[in-house]
C-alpha atoms as a PDB file:
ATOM      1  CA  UNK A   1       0.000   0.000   0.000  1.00  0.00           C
ATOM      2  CA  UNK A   2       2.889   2.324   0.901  1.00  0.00           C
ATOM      3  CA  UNK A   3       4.857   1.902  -2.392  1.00  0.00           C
ATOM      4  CA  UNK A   4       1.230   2.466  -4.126  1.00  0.00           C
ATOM      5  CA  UNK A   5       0.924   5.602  -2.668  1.00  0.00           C
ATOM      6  CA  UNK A   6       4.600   6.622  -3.118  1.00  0.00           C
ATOM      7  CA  UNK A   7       4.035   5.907  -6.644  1.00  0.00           C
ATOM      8  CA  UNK A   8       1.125   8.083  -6.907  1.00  0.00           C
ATOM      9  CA  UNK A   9       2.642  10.759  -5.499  1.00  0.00           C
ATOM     10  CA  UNK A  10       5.930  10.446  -7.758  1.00  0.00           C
ATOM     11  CA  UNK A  11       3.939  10.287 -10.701  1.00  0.00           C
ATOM     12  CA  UNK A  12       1.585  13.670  -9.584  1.00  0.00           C
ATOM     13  CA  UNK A  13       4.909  15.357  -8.998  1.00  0.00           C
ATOM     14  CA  UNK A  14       6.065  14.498 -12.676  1.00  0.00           C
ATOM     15  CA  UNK A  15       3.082  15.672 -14.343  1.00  0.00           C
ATOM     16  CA  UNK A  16       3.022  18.581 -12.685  1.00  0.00           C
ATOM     17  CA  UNK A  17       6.926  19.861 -13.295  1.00  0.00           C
ATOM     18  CA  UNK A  18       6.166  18.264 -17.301  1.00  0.00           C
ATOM     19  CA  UNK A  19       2.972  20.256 -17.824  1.00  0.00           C
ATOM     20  CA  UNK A  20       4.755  23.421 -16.244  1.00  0.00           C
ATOM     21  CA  UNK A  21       7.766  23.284 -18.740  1.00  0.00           C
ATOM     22  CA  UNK A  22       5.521  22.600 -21.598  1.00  0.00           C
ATOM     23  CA  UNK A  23       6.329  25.115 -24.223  1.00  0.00           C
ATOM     24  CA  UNK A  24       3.473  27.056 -26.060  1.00  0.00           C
ATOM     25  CA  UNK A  25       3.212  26.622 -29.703  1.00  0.00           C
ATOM     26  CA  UNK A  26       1.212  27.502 -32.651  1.00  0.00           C
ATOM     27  CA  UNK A  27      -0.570  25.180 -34.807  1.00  0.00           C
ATOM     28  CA  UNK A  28       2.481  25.293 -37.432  1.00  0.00           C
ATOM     29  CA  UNK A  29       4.502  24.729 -35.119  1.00  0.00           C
ATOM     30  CA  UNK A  30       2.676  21.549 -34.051  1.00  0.00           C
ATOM     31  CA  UNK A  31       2.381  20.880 -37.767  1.00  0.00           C
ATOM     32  CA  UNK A  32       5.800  20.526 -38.734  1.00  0.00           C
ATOM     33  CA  UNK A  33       6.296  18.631 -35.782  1.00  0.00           C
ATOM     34  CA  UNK A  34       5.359  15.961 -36.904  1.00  0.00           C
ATOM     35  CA  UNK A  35       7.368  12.842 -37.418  1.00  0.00           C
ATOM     36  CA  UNK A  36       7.742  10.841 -40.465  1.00  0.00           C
ATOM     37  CA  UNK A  37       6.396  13.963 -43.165  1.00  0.00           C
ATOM     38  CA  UNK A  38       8.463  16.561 -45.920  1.00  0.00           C
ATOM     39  CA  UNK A  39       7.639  19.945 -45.174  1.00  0.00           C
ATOM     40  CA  UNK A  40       7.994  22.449 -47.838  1.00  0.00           C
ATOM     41  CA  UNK A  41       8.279  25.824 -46.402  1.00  0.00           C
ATOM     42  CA  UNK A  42       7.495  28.629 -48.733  1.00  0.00           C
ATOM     43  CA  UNK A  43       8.514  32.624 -47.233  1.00  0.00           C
ATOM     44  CA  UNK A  44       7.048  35.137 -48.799  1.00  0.00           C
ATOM     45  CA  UNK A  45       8.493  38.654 -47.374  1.00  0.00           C
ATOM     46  CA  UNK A  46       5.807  41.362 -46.739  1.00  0.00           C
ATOM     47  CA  UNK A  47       7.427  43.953 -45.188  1.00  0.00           C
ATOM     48  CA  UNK A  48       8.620  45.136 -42.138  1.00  0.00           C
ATOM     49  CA  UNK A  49       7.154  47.031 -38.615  1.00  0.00           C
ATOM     50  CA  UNK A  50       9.757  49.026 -36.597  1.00  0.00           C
ATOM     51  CA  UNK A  51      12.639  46.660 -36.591  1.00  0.00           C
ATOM     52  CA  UNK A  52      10.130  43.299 -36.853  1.00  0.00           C
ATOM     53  CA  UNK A  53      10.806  41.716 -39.649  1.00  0.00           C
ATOM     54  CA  UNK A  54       6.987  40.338 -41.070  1.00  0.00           C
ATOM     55  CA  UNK A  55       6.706  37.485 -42.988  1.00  0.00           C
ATOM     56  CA  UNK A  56       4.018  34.908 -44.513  1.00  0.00           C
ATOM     57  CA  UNK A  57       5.074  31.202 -43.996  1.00  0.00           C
ATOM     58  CA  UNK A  58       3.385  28.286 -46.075  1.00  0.00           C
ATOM     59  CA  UNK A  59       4.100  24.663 -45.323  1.00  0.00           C
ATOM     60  CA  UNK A  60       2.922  22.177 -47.392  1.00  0.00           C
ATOM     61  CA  UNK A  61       2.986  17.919 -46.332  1.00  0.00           C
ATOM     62  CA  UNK A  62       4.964  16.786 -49.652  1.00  0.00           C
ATOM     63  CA  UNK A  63       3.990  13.063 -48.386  1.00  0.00           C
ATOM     64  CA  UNK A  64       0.274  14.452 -47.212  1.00  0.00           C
ATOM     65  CA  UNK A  65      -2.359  16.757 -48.444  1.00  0.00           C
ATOM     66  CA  UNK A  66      -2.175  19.227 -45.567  1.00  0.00           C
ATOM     67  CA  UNK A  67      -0.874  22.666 -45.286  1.00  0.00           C
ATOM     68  CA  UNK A  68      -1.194  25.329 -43.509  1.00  0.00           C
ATOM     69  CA  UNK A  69      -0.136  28.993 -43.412  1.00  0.00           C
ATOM     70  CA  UNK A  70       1.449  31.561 -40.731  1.00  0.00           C
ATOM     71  CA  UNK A  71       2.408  35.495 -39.967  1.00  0.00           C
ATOM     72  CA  UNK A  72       6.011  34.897 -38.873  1.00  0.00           C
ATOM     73  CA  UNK A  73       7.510  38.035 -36.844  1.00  0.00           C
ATOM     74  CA  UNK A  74      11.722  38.562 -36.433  1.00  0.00           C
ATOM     75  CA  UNK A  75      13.570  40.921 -34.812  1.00  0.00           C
ATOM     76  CA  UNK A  76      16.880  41.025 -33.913  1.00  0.00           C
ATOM     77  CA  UNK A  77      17.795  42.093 -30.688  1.00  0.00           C
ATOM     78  CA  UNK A  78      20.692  40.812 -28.035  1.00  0.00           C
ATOM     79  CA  UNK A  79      19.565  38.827 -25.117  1.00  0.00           C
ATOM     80  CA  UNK A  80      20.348  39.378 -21.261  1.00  0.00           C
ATOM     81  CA  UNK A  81      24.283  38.618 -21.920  1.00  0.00           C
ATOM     82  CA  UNK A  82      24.617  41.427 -24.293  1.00  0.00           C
ATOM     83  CA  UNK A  83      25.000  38.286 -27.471  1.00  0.00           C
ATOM     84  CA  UNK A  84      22.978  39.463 -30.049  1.00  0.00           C
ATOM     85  CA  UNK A  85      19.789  37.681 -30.555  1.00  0.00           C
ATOM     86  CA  UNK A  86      16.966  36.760 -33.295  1.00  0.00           C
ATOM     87  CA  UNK A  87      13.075  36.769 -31.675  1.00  0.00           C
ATOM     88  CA  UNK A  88      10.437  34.879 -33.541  1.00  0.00           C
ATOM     89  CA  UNK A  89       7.145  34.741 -33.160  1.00  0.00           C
ATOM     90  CA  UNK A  90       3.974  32.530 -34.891  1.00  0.00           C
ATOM     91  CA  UNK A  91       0.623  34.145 -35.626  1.00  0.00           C
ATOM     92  CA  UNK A  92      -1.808  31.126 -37.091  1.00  0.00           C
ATOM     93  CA  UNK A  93      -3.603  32.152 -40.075  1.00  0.00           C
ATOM     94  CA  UNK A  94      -7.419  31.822 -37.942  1.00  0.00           C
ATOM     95  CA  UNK A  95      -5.498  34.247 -35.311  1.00  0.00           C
ATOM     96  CA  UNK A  96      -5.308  36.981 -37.492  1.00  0.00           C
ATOM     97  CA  UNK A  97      -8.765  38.583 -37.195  1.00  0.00           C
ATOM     98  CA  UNK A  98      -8.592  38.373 -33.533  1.00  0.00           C
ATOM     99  CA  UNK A  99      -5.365  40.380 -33.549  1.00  0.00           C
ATOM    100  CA  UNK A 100      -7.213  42.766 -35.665  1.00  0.00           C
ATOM    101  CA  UNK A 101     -10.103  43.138 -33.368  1.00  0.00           C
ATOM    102  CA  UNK A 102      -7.532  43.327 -30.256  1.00  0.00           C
ATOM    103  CA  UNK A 103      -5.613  46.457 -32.454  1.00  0.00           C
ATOM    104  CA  UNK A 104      -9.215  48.380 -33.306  1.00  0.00           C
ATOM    105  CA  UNK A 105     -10.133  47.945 -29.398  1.00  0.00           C
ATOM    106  CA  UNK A 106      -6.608  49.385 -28.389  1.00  0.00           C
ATOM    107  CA  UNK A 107      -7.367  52.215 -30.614  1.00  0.00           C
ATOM    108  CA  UNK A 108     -10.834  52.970 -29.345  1.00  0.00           C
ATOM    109  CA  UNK A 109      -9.344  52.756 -25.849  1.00  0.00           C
ATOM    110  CA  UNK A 110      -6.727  54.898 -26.257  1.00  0.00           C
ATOM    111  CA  UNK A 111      -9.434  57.837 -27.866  1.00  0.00           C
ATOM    112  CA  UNK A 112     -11.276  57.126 -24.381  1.00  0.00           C
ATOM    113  CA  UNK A 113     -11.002  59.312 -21.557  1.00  0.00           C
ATOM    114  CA  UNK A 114      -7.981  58.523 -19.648  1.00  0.00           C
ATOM    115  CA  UNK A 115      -8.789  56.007 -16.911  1.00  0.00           C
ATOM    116  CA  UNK A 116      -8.405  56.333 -12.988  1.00  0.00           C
ATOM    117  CA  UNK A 117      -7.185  53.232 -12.120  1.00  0.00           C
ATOM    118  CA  UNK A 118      -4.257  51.106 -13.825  1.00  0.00           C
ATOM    119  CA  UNK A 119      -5.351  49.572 -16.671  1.00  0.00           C
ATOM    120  CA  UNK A 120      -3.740  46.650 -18.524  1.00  0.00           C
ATOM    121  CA  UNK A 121      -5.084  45.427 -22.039  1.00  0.00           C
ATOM    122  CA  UNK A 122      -3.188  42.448 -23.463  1.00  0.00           C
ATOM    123  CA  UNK A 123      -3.396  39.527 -26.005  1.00  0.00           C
ATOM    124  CA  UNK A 124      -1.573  36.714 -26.235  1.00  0.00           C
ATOM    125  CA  UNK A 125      -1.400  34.118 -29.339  1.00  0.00           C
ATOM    126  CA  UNK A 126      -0.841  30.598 -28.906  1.00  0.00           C
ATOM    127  CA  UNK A 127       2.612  30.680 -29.406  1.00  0.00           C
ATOM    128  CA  UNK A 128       3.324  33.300 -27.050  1.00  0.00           C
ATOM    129  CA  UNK A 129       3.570  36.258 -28.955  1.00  0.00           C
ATOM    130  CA  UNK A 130       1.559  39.445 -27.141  1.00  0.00           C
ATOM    131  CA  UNK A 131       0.287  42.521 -27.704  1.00  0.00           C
ATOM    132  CA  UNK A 132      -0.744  45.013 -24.836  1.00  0.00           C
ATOM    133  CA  UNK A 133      -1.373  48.698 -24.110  1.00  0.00           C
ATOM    134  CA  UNK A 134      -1.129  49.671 -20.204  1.00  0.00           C
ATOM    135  CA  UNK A 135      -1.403  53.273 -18.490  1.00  0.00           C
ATOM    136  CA  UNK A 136       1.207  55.356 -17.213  1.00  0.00           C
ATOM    137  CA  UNK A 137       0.063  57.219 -14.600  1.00  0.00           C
ATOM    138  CA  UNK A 138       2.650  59.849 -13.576  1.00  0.00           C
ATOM    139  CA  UNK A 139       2.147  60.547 -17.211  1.00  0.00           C
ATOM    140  CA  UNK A 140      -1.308  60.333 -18.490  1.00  0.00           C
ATOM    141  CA  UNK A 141      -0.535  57.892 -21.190  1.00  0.00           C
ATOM    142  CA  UNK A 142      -0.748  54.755 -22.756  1.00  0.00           C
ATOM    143  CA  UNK A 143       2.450  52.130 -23.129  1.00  0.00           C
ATOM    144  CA  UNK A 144       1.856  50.439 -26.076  1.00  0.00           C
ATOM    145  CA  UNK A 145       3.765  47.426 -27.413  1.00  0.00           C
ATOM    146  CA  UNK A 146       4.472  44.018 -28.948  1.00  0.00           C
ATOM    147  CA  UNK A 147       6.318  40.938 -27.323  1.00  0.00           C
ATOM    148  CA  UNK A 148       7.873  38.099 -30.011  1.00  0.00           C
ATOM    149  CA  UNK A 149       8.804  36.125 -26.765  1.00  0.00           C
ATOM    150  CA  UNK A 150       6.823  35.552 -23.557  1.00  0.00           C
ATOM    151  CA  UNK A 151       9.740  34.683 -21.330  1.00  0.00           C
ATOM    152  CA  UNK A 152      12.292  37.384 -23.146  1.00  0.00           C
ATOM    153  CA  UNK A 153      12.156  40.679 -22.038  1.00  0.00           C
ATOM    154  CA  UNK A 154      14.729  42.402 -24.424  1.00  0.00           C
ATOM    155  CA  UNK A 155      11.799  40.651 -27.136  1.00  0.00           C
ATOM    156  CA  UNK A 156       9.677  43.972 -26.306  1.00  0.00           C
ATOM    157  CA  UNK A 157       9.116  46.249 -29.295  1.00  0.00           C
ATOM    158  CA  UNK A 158       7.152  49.725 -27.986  1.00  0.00           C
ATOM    159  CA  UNK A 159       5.598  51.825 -30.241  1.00  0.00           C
ATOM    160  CA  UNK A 160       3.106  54.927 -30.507  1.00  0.00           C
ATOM    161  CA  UNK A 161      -0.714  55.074 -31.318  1.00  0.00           C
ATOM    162  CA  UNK A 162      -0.423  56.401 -34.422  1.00  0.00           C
ATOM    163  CA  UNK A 163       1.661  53.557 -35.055  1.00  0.00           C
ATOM    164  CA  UNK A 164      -0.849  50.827 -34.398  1.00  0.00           C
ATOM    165  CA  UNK A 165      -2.603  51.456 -37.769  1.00  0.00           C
ATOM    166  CA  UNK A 166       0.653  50.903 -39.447  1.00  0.00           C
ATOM    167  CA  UNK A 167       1.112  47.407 -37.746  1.00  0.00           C
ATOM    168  CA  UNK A 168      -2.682  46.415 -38.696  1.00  0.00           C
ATOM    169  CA  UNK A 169      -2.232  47.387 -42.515  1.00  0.00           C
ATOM    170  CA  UNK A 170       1.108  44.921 -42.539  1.00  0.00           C
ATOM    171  CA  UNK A 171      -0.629  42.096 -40.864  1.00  0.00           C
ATOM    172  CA  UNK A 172      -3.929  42.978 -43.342  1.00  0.00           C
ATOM    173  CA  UNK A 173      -1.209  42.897 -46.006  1.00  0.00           C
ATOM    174  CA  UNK A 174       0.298  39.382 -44.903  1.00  0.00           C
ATOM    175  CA  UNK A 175      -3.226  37.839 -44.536  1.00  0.00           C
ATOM    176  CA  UNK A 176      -4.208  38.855 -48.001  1.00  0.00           C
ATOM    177  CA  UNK A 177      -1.175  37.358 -49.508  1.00  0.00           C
ATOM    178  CA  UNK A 178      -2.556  34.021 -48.350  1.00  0.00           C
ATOM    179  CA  UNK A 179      -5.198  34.457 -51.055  1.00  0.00           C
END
């Protein structure tokens, strides 16, 4: 009965530290995961936003009849030891609308009276990548930005409102070259 229990507990131990170093990743990333298939990766170069590099991925199962397309984001930056650095991040082709939503709602927000309280607005893909707007009180602003990385902090690209119509029309951009 003891070594039962033991067991149990070992085994609820190693689910839980598994499950909390289980990396996020977007559903091209679990695509060309996969074992056993020939991925053909097609880049097709849009354009770029502030240093981020923005381009449209397509990966096509040579052995299957799958494929599926991404927004892939760069930017080179260094990381905490000063080495320089290359961030990537994965926006899935059915994310894209919701990023536009979450970019009109920053907008609207930041046309809004500025609030009282701290206020945080922030979206995160599957893979990690974020976007958020949060107040700065002492100065009676917005912070705006994008994050390529969720556990990189020198991943952080900030920009200005008028800015954030600039980023939508290069993600419209890289959705419509999907067509």
């Amino acid at each position: 009965m003891k070594q039962l229990l033991l067991f149990i507990i070992i085994l609820i131990i190693s689910i839980n530290a598994y499950s909390q170093g289980k990396s996020e990743m977007s559903n091209a990333d679990i695509f060309l995961s996969q074992n056993g298939y020939l991925f053909e990766k097609q880049f097709i170069e849009i354009g770029k936003f502030k240093k981020v590099e923005v381009n449209d991925i397509i990966v096509k199962s040579i052995n299957g009849d799958d494929n599926i397309n991404s927004i892939r984001l760069s930017f080179d930056g260094v990381s905490k030891y000063s080495a320089k650095k290359t961030y990537y991040a994965s926006i899935d082709e059915d994310e894209i609308d919701d990023i536009i939503i979450v970019l009109d709602y920053i907008s609207k927000r930041l046309n809004e009276p500025f609030p009282q309280k701290y206020t945080e607005l922030i979206y995160k893909s599957r893979s990690g990548f974020s976007i958020f707007a949060y107040t700065k009180k002492r100065m009676e602003n917005w912070q705006i930005g994008l994050q390529l990385d969720q556990y990189e902090e020198y991943s952080l690209i900030y920009f200005l409102e008028p800015e954030i119509k600039e980023f939508k029309e290069i993600i419209l951009k890289a959705q419509s070259a999907f067509n």
